[in-house]
C-alpha atoms as a PDB file:
ATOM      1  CA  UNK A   1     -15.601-182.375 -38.061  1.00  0.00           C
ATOM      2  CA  UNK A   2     -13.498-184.138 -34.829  1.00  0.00           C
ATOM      3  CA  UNK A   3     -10.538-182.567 -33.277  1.00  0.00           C
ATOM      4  CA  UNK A   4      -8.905-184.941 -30.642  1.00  0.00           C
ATOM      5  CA  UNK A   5      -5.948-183.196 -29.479  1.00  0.00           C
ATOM      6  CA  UNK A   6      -3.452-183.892 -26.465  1.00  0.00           C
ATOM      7  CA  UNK A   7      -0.796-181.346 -24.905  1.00  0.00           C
ATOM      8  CA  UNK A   8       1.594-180.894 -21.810  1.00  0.00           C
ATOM      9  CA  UNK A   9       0.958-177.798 -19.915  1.00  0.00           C
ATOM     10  CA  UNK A  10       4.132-176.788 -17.417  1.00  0.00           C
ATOM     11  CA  UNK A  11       2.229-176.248 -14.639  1.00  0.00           C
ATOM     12  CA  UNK A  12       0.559-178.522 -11.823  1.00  0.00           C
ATOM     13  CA  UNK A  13      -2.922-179.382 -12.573  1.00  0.00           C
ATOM     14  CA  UNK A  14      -4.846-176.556  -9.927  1.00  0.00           C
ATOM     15  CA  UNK A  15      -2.899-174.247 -11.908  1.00  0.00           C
ATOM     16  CA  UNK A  16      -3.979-175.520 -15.150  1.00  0.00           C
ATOM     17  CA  UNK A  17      -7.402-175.523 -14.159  1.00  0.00           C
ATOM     18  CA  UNK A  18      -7.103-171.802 -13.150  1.00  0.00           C
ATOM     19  CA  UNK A  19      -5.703-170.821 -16.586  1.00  0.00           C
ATOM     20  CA  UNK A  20      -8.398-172.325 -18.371  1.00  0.00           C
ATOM     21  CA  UNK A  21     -10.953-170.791 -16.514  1.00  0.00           C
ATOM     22  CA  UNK A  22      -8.781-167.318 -16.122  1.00  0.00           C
ATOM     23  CA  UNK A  23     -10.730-165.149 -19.291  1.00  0.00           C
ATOM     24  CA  UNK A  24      -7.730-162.894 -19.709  1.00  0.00           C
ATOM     25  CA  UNK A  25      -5.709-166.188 -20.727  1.00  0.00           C
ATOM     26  CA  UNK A  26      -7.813-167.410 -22.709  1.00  0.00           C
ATOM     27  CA  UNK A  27      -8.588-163.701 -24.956  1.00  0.00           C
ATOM     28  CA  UNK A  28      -4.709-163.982 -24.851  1.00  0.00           C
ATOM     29  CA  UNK A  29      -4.189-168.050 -26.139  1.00  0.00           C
ATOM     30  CA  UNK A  30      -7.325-167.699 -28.579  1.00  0.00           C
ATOM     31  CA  UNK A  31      -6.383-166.892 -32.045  1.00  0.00           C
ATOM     32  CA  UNK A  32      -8.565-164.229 -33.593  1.00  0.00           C
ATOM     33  CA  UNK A  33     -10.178-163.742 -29.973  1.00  0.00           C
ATOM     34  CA  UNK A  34     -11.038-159.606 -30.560  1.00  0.00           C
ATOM     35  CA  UNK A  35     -13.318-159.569 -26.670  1.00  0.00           C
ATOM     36  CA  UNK A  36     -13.762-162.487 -24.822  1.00  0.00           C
ATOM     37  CA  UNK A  37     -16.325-161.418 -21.782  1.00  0.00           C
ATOM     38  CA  UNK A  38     -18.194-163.268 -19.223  1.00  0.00           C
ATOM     39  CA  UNK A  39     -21.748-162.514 -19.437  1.00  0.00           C
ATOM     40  CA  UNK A  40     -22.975-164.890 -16.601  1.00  0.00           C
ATOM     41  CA  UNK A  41     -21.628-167.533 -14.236  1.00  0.00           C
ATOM     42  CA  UNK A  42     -19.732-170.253 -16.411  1.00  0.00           C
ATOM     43  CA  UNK A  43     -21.473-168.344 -20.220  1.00  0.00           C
ATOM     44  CA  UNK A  44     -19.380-166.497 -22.399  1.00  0.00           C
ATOM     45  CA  UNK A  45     -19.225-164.277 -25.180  1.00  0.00           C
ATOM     46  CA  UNK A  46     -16.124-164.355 -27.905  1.00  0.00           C
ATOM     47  CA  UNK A  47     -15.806-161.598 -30.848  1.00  0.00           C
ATOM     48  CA  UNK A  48     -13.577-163.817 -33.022  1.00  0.00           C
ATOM     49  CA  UNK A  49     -11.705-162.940 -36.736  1.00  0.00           C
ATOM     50  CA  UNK A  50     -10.886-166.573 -37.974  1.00  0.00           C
ATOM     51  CA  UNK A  51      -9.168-166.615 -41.201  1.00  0.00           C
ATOM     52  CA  UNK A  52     -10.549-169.065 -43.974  1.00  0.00           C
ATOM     53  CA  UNK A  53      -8.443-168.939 -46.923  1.00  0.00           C
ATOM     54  CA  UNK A  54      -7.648-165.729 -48.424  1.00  0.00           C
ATOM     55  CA  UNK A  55     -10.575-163.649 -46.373  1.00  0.00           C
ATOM     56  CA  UNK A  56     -11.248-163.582 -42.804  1.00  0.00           C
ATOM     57  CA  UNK A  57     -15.250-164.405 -41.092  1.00  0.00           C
ATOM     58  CA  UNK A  58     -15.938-162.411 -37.970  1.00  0.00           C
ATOM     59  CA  UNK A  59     -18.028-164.181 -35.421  1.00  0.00           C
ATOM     60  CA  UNK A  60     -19.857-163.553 -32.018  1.00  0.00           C
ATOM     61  CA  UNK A  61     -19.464-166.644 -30.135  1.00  0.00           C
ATOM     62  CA  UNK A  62     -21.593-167.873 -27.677  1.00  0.00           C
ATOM     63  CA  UNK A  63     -19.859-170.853 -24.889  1.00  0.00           C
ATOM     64  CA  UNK A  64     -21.515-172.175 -22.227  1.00  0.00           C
ATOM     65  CA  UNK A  65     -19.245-174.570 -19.416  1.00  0.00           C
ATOM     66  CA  UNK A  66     -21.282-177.282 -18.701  1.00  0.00           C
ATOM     67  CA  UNK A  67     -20.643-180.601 -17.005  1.00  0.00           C
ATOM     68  CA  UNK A  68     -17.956-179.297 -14.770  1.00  0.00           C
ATOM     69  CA  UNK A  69     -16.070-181.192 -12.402  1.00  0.00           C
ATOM     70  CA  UNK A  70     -13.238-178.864 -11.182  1.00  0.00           C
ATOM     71  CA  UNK A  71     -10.253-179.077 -11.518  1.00  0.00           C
ATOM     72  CA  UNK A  72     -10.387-181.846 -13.805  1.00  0.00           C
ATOM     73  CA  UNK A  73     -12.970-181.964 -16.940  1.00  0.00           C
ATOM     74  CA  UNK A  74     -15.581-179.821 -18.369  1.00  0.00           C
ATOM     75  CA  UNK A  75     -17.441-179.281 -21.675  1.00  0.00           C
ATOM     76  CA  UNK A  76     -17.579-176.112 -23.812  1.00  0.00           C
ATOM     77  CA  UNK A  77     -21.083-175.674 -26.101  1.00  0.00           C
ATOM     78  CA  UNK A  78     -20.521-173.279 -28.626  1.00  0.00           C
ATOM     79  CA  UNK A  79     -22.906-171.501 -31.313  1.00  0.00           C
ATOM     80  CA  UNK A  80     -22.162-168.876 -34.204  1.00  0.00           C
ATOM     81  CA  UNK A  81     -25.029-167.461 -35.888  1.00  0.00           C
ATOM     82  CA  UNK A  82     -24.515-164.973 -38.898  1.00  0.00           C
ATOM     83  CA  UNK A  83     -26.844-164.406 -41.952  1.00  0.00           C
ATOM     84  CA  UNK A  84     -25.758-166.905 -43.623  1.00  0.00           C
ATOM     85  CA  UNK A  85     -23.797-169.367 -41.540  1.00  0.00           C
ATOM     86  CA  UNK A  86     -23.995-170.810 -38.224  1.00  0.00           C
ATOM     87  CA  UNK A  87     -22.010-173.347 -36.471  1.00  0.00           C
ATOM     88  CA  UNK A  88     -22.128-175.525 -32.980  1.00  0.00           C
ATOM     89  CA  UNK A  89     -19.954-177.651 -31.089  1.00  0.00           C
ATOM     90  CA  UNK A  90     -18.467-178.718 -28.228  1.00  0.00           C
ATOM     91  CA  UNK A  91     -15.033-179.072 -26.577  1.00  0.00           C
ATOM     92  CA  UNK A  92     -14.598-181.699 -24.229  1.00  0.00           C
ATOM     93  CA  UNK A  93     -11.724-181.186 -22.052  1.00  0.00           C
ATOM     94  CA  UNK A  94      -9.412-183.191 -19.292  1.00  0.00           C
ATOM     95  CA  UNK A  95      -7.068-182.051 -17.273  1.00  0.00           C
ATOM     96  CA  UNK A  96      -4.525-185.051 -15.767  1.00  0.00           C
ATOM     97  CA  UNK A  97      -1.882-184.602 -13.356  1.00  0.00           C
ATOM     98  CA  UNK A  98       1.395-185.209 -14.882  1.00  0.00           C
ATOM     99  CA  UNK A  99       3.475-185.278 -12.144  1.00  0.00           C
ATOM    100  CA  UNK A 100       3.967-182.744  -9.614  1.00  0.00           C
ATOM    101  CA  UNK A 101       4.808-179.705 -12.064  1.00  0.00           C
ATOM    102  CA  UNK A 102       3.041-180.617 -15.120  1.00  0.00           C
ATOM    103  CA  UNK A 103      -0.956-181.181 -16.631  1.00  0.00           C
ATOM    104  CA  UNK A 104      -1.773-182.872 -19.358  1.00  0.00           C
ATOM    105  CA  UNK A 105      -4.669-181.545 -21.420  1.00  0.00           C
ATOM    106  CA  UNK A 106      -6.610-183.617 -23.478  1.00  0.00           C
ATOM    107  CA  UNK A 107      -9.812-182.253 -25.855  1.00  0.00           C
ATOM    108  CA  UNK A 108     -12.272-183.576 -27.743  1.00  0.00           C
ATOM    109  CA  UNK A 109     -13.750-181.227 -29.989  1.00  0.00           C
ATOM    110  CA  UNK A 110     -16.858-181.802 -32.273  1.00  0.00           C
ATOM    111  CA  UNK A 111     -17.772-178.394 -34.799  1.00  0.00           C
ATOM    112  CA  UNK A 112     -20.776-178.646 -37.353  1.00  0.00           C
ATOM    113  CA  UNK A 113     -21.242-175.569 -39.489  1.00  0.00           C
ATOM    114  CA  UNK A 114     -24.078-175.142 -41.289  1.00  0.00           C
ATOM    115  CA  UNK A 115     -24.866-172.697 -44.885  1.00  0.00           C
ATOM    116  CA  UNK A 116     -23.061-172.095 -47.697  1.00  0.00           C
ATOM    117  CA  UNK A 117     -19.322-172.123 -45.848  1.00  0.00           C
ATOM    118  CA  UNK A 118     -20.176-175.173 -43.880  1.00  0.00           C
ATOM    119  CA  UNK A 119     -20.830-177.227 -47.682  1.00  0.00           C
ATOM    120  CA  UNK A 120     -18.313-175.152 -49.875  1.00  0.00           C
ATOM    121  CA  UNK A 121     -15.677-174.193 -47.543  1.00  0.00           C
ATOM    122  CA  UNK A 122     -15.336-177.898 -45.524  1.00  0.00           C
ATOM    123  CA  UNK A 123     -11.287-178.127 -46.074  1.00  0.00           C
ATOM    124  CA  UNK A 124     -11.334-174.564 -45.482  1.00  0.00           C
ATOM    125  CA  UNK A 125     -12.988-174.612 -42.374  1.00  0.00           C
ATOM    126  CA  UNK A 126     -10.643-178.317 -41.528  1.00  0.00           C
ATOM    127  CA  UNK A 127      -7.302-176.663 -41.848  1.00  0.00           C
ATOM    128  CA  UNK A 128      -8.252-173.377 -40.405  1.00  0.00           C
ATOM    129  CA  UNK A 129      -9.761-175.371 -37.044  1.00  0.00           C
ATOM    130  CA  UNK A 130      -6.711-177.251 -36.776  1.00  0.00           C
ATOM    131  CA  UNK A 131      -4.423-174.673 -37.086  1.00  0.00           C
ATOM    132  CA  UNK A 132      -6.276-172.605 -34.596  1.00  0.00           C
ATOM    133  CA  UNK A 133      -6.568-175.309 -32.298  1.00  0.00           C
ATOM    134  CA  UNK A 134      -2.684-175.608 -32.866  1.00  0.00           C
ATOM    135  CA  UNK A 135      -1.922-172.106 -31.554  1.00  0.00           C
ATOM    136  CA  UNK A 136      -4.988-171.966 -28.971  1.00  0.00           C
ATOM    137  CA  UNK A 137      -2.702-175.015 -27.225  1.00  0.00           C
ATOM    138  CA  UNK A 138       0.858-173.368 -27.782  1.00  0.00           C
ATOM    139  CA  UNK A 139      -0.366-169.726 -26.469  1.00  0.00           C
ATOM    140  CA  UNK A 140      -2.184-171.744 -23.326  1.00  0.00           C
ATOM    141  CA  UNK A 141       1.063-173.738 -22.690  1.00  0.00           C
ATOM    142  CA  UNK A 142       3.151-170.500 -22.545  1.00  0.00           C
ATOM    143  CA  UNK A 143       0.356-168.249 -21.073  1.00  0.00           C
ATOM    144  CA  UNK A 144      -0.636-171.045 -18.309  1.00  0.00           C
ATOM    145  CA  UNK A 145       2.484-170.225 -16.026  1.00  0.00           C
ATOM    146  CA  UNK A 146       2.366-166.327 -16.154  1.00  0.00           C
ATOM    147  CA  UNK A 147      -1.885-166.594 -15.555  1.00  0.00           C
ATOM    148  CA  UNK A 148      -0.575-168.733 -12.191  1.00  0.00           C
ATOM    149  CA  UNK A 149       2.202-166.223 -10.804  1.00  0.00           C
ATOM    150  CA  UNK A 150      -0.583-163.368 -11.546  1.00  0.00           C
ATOM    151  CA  UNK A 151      -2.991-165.244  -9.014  1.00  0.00           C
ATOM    152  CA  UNK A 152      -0.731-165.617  -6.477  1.00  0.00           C
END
């Protein structure tokens, strides 16, 4: 499955940059994000509850930043491993300058998920990615300002 998705964050792009790599932020603009911790330099762990249809998964989350080029693109890797299930992927992300006061954010995101969900659940898994990537990108653009006065 391919996300492409494309949103206008209020602040200038150094402070855009700084939200996305700020971890409280992002535990905050994460839907389902139960602990988001860093357990190395740029490698993090995510206890997430994402709904799909009328029950909710819990996953650990593994995401590793690679290919960074501050303050303007890096990739997220991702892995879920559970009995039964597992799932990669990656988030590619680009932060432009729009204007003085303004970033936008662009992402391309890439998920596979593998087992028994990843082949029965498929428009499952579609709407509930989208709509998480839908509030993920609304929390961010309201979160982004507050993470910047709370580094200066």
């Amino acid at each position: 499955m391919r996300l492409s998705e494309s949103h206008r964050l209020p602040v200038p792009l150094v402070e855009a940059w700084g939200a996305l790599n700020d971890v409280a932020t992002l535990r905050r603009a994460l839907p389902g994000c139960e602990s988001l911790r860093e357990v190395a330099p740029d490698e993090f762990v995510a206890e997430m509850a994402v709904p799909l249809g009328l029950t909710t998964t819990r996953l650990t989350v593994h995401v590793h930043r690679r290919e960074i080029e501050a303050p303007h693109r890096c990739t997220l890797h991702f892995q879920s491993r559970t009995d039964r299930n597992g799932g990669t992927g990656s988030a590619a992300l680009r932060l432009e300058a729009d204007g003085p006061a303004a970033t936008t954010l662009r992402a391309d995101i890439v998920v596979d998920i593998e087992g028994v969900i990843g082949v029965l659940g498929a428009p499952l898994i579609e709407l509930a990615a989208h709509e998480m990537a839908r509030q993920f990108f609304e929390g961010l653009r309201a979160l982004a300002p507050q993470a910047s006065r709370g580094r200066a």
